[in-house]
N, C-alpha and C. Protein backbone atom coordinates (compact mmCIF):
# COMPACT_ATOMS: atom_id res chain seq x y z
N UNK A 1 -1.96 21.04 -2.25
CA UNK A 1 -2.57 19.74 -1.99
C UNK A 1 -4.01 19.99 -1.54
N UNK A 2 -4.69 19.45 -2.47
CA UNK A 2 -6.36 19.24 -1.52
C UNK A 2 -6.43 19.03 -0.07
N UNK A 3 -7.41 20.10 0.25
CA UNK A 3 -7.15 19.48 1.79
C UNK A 3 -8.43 18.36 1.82
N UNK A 4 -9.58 18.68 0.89
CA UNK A 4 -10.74 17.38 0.90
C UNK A 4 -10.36 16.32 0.61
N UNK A 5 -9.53 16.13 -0.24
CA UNK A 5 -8.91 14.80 -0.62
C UNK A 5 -8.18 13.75 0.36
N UNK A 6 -7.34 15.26 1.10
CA UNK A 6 -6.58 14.63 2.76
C UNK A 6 -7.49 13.94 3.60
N UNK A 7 -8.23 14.67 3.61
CA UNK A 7 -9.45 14.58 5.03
C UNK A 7 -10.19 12.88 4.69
N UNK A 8 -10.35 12.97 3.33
CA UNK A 8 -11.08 12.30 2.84
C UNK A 8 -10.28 10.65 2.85
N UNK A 9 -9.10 10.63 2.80
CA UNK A 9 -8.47 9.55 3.44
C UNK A 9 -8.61 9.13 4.49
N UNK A 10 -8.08 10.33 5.35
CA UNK A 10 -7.71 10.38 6.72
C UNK A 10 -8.61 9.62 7.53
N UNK A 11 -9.97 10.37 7.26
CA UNK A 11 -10.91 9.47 8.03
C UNK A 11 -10.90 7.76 7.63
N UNK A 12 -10.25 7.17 7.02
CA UNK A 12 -10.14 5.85 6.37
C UNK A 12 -9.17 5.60 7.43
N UNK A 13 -8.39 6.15 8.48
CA UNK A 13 -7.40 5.50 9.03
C UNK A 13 -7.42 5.50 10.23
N UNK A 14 -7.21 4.38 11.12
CA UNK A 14 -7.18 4.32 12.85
C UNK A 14 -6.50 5.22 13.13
N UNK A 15 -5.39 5.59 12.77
CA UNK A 15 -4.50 6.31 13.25
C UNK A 15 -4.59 7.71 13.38
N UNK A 16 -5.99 8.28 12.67
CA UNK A 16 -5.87 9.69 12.61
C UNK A 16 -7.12 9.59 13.96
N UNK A 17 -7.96 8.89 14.54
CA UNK A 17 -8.13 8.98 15.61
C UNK A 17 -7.50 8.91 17.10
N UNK A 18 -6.27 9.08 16.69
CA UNK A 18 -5.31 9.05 17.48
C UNK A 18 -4.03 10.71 17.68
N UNK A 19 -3.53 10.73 16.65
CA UNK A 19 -3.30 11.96 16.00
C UNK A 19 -3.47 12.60 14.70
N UNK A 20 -4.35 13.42 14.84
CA UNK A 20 -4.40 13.83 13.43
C UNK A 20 -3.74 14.72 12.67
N UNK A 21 -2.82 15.27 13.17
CA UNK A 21 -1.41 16.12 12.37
C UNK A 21 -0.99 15.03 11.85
N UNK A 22 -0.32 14.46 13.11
CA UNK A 22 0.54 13.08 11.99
C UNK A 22 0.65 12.69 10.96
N UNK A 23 -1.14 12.03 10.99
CA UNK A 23 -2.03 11.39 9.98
C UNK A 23 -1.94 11.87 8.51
N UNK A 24 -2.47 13.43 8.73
CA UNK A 24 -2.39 14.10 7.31
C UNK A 24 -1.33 14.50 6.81
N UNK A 25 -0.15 14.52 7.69
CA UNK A 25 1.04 14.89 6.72
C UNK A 25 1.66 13.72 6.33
N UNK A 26 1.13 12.30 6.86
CA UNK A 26 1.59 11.25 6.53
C UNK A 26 1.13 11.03 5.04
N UNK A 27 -0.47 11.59 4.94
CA UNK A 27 -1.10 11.19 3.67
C UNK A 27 -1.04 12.15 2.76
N UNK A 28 -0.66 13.31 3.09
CA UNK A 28 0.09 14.19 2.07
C UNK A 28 1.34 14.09 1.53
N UNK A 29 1.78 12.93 1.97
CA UNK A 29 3.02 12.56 1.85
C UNK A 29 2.97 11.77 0.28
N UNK A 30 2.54 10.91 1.29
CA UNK A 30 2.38 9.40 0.03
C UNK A 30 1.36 10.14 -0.85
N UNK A 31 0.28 10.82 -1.05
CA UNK A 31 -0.65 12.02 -2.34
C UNK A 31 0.86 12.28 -3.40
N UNK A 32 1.67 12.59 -2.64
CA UNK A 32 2.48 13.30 -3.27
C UNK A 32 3.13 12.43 -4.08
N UNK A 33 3.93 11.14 -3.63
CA UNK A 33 4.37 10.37 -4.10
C UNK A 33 3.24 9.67 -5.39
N UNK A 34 2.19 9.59 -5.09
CA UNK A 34 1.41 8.44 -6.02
C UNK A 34 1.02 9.27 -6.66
N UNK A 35 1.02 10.53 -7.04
CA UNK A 35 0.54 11.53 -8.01
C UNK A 35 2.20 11.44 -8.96
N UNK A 36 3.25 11.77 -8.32
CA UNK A 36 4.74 11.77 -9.07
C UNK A 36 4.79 10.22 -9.68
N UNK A 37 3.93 9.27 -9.29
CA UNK A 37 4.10 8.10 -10.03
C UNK A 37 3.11 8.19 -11.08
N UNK A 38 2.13 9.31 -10.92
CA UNK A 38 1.09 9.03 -12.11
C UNK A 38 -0.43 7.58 -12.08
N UNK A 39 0.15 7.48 -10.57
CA UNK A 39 -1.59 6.50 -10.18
C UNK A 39 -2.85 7.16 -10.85
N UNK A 40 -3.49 6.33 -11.76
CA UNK A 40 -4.71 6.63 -12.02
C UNK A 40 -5.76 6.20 -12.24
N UNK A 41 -6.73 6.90 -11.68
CA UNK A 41 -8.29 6.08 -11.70
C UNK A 41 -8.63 4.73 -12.30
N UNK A 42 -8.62 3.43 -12.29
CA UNK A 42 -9.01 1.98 -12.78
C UNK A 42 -7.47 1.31 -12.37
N UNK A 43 -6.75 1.76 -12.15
CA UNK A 43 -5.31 1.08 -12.17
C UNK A 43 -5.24 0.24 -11.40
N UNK A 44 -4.59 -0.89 -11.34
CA UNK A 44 -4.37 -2.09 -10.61
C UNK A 44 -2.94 -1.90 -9.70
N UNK A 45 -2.89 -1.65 -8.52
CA UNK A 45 -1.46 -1.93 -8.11
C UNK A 45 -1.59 -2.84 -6.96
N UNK A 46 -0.52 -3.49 -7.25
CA UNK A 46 0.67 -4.12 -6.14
C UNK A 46 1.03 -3.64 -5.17
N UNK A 47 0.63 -3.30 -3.79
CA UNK A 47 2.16 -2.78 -2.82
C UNK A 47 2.70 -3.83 -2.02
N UNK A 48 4.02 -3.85 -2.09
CA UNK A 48 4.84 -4.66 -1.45
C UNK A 48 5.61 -4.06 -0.01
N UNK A 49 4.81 -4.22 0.80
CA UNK A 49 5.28 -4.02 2.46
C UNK A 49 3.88 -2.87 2.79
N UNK A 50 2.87 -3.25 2.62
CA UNK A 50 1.65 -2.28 2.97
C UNK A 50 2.08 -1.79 4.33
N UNK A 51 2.80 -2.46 5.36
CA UNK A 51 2.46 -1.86 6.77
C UNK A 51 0.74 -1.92 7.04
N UNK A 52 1.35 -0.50 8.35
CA UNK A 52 -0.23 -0.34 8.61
C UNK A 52 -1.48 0.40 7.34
N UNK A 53 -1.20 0.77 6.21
CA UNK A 53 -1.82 0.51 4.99
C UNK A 53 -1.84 2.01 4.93
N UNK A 54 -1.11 3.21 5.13
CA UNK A 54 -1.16 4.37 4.88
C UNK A 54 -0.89 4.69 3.21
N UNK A 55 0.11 3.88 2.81
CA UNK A 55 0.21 4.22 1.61
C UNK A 55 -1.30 3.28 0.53
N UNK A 56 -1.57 2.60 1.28
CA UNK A 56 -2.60 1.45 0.72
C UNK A 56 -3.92 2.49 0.38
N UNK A 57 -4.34 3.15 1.68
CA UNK A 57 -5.23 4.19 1.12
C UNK A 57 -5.59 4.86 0.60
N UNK A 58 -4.09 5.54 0.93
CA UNK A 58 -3.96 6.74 -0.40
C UNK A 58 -3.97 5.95 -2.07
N UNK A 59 -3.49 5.08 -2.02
CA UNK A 59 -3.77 4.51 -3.36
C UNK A 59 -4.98 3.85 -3.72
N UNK A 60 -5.63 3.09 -2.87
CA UNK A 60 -6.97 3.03 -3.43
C UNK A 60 -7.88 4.12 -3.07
N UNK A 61 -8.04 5.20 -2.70
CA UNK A 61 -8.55 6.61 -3.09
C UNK A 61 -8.13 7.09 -4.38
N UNK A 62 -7.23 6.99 -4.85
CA UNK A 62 -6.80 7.51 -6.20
C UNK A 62 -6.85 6.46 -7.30
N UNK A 63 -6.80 5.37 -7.11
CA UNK A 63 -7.70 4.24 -8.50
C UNK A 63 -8.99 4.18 -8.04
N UNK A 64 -9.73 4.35 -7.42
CA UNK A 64 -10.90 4.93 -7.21
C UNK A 64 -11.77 3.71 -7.35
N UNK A 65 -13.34 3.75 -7.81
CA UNK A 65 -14.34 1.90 -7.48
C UNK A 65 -13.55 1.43 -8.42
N UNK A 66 -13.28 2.16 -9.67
CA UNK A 66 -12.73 1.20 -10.80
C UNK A 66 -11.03 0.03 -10.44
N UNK A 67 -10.97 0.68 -9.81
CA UNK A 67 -9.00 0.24 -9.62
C UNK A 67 -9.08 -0.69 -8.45
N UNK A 68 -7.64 -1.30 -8.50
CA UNK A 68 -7.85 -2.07 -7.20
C UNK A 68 -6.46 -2.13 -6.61
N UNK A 69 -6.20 -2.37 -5.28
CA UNK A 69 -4.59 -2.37 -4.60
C UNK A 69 -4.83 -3.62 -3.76
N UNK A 70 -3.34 -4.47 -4.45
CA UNK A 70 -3.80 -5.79 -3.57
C UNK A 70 -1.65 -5.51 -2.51
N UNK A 71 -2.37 -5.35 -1.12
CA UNK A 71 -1.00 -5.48 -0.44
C UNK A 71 -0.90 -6.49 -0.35
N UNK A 72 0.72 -6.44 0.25
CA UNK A 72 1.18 -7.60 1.03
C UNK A 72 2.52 -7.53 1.78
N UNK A 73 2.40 -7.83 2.71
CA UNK A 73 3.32 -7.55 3.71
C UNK A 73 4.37 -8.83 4.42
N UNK A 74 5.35 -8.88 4.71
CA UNK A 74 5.83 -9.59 5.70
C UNK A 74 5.70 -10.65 6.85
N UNK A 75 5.42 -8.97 7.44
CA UNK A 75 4.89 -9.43 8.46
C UNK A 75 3.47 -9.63 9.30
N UNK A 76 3.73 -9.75 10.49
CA UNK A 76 2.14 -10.92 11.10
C UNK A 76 1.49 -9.94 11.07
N UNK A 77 0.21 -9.53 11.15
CA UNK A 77 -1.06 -8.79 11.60
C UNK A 77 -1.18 -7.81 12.72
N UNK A 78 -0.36 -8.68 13.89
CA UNK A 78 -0.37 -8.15 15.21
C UNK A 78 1.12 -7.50 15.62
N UNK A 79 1.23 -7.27 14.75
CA UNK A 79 3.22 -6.56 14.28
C UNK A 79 2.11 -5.06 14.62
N UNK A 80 3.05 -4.18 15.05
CA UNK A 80 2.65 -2.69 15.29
C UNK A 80 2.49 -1.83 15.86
N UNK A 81 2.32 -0.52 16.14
CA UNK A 81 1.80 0.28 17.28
C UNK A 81 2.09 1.62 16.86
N UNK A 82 0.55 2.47 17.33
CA UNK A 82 -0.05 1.98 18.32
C UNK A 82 -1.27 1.43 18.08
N UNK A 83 -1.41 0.95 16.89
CA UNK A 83 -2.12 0.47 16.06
C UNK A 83 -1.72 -0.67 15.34
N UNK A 84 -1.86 -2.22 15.26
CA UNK A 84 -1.24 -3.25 14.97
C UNK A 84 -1.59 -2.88 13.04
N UNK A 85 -1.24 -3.96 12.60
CA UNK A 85 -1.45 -4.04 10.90
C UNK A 85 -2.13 -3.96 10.59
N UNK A 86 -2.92 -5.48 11.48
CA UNK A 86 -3.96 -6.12 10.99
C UNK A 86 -5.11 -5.07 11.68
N UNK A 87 -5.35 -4.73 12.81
CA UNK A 87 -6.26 -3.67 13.06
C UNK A 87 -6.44 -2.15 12.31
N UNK A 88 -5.23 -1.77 11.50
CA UNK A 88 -5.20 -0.95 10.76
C UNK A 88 -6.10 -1.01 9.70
N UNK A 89 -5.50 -2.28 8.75
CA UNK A 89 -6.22 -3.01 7.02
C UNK A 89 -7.60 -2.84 8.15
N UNK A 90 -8.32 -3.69 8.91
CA UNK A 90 -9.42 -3.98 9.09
C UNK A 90 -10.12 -3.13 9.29
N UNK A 91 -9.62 -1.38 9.49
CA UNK A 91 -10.10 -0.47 9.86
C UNK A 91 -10.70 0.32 8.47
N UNK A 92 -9.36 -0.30 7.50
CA UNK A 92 -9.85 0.89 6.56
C UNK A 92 -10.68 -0.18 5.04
N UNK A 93 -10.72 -1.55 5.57
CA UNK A 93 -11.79 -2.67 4.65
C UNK A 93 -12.95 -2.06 5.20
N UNK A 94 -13.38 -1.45 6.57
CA UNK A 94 -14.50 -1.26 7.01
C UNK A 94 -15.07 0.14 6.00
N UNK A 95 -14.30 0.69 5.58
CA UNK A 95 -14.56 2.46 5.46
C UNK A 95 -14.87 2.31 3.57
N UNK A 96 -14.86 3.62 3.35
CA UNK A 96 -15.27 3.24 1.79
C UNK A 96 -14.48 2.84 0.93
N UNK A 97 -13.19 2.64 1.39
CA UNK A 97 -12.00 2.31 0.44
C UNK A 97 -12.03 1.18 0.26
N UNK A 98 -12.68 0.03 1.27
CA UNK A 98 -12.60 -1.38 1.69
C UNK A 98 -12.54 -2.14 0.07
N UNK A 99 -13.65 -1.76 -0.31
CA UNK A 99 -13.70 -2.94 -1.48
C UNK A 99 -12.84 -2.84 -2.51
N UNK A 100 -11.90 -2.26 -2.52
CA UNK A 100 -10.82 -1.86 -3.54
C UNK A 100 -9.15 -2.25 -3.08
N UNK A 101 -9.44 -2.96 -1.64
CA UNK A 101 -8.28 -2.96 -1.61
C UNK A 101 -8.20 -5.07 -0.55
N UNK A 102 -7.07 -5.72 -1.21
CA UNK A 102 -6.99 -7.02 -0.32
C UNK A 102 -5.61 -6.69 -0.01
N UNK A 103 -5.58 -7.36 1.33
CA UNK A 103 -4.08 -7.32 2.06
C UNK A 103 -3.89 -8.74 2.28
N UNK A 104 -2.78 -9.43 2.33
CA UNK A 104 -2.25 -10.90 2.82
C UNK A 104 -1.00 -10.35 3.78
N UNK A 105 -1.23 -10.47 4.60
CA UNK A 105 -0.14 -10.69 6.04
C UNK A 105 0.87 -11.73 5.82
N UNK A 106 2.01 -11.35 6.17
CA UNK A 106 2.80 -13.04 6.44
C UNK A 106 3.75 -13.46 5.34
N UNK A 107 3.43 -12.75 4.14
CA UNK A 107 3.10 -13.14 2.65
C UNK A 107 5.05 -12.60 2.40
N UNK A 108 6.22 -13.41 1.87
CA UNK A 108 6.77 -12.96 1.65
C UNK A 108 7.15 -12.74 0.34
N UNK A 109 7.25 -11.85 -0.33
CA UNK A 109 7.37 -11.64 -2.25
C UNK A 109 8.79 -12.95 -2.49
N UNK A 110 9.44 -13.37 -1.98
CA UNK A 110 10.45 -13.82 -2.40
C UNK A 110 10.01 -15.40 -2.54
N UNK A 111 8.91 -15.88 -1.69
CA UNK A 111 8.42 -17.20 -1.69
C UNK A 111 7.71 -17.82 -3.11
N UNK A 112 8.60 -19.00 -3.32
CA UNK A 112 7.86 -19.45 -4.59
C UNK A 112 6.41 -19.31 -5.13
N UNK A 113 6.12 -19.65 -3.93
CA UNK A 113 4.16 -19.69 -3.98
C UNK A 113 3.79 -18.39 -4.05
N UNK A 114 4.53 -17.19 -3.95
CA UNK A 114 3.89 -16.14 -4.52
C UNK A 114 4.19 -15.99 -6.02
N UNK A 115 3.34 -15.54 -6.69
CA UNK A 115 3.31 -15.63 -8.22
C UNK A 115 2.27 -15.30 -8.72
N UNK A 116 1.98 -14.06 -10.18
CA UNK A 116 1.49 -13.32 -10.29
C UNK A 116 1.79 -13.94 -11.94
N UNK A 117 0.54 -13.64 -12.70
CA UNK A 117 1.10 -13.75 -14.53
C UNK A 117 1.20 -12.12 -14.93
N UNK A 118 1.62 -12.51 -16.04
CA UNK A 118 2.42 -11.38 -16.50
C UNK A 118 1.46 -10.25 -16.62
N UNK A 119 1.96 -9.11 -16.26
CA UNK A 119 1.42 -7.76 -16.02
C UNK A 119 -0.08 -7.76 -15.55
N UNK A 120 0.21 -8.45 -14.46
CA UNK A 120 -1.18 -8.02 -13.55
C UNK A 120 -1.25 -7.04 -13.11
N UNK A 121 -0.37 -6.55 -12.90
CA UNK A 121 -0.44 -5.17 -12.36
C UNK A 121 0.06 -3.79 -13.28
N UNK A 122 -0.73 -2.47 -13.15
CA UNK A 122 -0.03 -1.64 -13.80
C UNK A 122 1.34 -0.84 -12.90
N UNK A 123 0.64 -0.89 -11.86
CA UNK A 123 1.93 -0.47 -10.96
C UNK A 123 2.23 -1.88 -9.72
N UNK A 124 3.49 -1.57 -9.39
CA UNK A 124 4.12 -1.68 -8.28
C UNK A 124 4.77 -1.16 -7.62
N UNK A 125 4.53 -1.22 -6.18
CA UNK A 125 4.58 0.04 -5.16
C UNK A 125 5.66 -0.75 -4.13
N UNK A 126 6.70 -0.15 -3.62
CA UNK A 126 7.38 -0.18 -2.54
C UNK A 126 7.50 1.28 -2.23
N UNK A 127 6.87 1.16 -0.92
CA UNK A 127 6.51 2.76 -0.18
C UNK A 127 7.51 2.38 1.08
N UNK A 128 8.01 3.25 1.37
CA UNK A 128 8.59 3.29 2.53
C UNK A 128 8.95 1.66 3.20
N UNK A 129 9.21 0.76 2.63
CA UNK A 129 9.76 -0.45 3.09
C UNK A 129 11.05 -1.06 3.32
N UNK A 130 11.97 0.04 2.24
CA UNK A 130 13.08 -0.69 2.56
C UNK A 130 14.17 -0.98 3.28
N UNK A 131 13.78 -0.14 4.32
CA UNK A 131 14.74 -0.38 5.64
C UNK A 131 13.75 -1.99 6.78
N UNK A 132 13.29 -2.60 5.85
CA UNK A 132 12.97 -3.81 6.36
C UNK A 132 13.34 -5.03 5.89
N UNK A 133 14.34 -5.24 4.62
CA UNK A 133 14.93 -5.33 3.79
C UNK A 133 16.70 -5.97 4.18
N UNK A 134 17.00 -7.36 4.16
CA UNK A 134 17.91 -7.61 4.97
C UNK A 134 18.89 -6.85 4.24
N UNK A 135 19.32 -7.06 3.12
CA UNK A 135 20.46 -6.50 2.11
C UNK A 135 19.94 -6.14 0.64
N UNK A 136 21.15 -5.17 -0.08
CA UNK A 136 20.73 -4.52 -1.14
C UNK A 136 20.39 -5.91 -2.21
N UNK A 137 20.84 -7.15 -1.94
CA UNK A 137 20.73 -8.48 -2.71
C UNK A 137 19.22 -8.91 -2.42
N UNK A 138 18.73 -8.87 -1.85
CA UNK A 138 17.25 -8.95 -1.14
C UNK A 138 16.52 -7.83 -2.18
N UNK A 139 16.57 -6.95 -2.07
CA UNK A 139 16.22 -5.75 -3.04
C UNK A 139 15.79 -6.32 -4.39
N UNK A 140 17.72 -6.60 -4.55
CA UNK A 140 17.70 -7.09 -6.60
C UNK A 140 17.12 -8.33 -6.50
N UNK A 141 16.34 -9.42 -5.93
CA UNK A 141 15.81 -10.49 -5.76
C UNK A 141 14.30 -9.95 -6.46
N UNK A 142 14.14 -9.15 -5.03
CA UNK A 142 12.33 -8.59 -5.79
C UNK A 142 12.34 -7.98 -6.98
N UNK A 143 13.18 -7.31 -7.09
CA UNK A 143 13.03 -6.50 -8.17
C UNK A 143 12.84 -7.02 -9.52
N UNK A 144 14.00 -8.32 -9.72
CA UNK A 144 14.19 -9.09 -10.21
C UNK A 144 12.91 -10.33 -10.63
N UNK A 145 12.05 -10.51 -9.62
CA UNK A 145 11.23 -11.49 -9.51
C UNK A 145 9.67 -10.72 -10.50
N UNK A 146 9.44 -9.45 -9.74
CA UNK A 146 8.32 -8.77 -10.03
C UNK A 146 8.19 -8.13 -11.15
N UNK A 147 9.11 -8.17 -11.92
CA UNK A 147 9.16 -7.11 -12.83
C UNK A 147 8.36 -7.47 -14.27
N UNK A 148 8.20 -9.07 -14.18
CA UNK A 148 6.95 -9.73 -14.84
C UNK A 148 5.59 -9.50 -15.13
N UNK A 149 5.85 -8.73 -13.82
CA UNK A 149 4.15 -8.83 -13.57
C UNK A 149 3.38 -7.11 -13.53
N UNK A 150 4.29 -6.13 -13.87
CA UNK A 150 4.13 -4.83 -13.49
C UNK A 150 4.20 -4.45 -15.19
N UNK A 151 3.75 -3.19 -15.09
CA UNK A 151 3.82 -1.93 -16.48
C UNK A 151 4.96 -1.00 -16.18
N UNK A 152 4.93 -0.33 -14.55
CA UNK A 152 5.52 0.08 -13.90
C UNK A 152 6.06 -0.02 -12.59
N UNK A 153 7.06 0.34 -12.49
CA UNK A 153 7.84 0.27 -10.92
C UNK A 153 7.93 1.40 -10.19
N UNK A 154 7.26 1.28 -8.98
CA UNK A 154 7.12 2.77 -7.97
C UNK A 154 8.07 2.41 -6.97
């Protein structure tokens, strides 16, 4: 794994001013994952449950100015620690990744009013979310709903 590539996130995240072991094996983590999905440079993705936006970074670092990652999460902004959501996203809109990536808080995929036309996206991302997830029927709901709007499913 690059370690410039790590670093080169890392600094995109509140959290690595806090601990930075953590940080980078967090983002060597998800590198790993969004490379085994084949993310690439201009690509449009979806993530569904951004959290505090660790996987959000790493993916708009790797679709790069051309690409774009639009999250969306659950829950409120001020959900978190030791670093809330919303202070997280706002940390890393500030840094160079910012313009490549929108987050909506609050936002639940299952709500009518969310709605996307067909294949807006090349990927869709569920990173580490689904133990937030009431039941495996909740699951086949999204899965079910989004699959319109994607090329691929991560």
């Amino acid at each position: 794994m690059n370690a410039h590539t790590i670093e080169s996130i890392a600094k995109c995240m509140p959290t690595n001013q806090i601990d930075t072991t953590i940080q980078r094996v967090q983002i060597e983590h998800r590198l790993k994952l969004a490379r085994f999905w084949n993310i690439k440079f201009g690509s449009r993705v979806l993530e569904i449950g951004c959290g505090q936006g660790d996987t959000t970074a790493t993916l708009a670092y790797l679709v790069g100015d051309a690409g774009f990652v639009h999250g969306i999460d659950i829950a409120p902004p001020s959900y978190g620690s030791p670093v809330t959501l919303g202070d997280s996203i706002d940390f890393i809109k500030k840094s160079e990744l910012g313009n490549r990536i929108k987050v909506d808080f609050e936002t639940n995929v299952l709500s009518p009013e969310v709605d996307f036309p067909e294949n807006s996206f090349d990927f869709i991302v569920l990173s580490h979310c689904s133990w937030y997830l009431k039941s495996s029927e909740e699951l086949y709901d999204i899965l079910k709903k989004i699959k319109k709007w994607e090329r691929r499913m991560c």
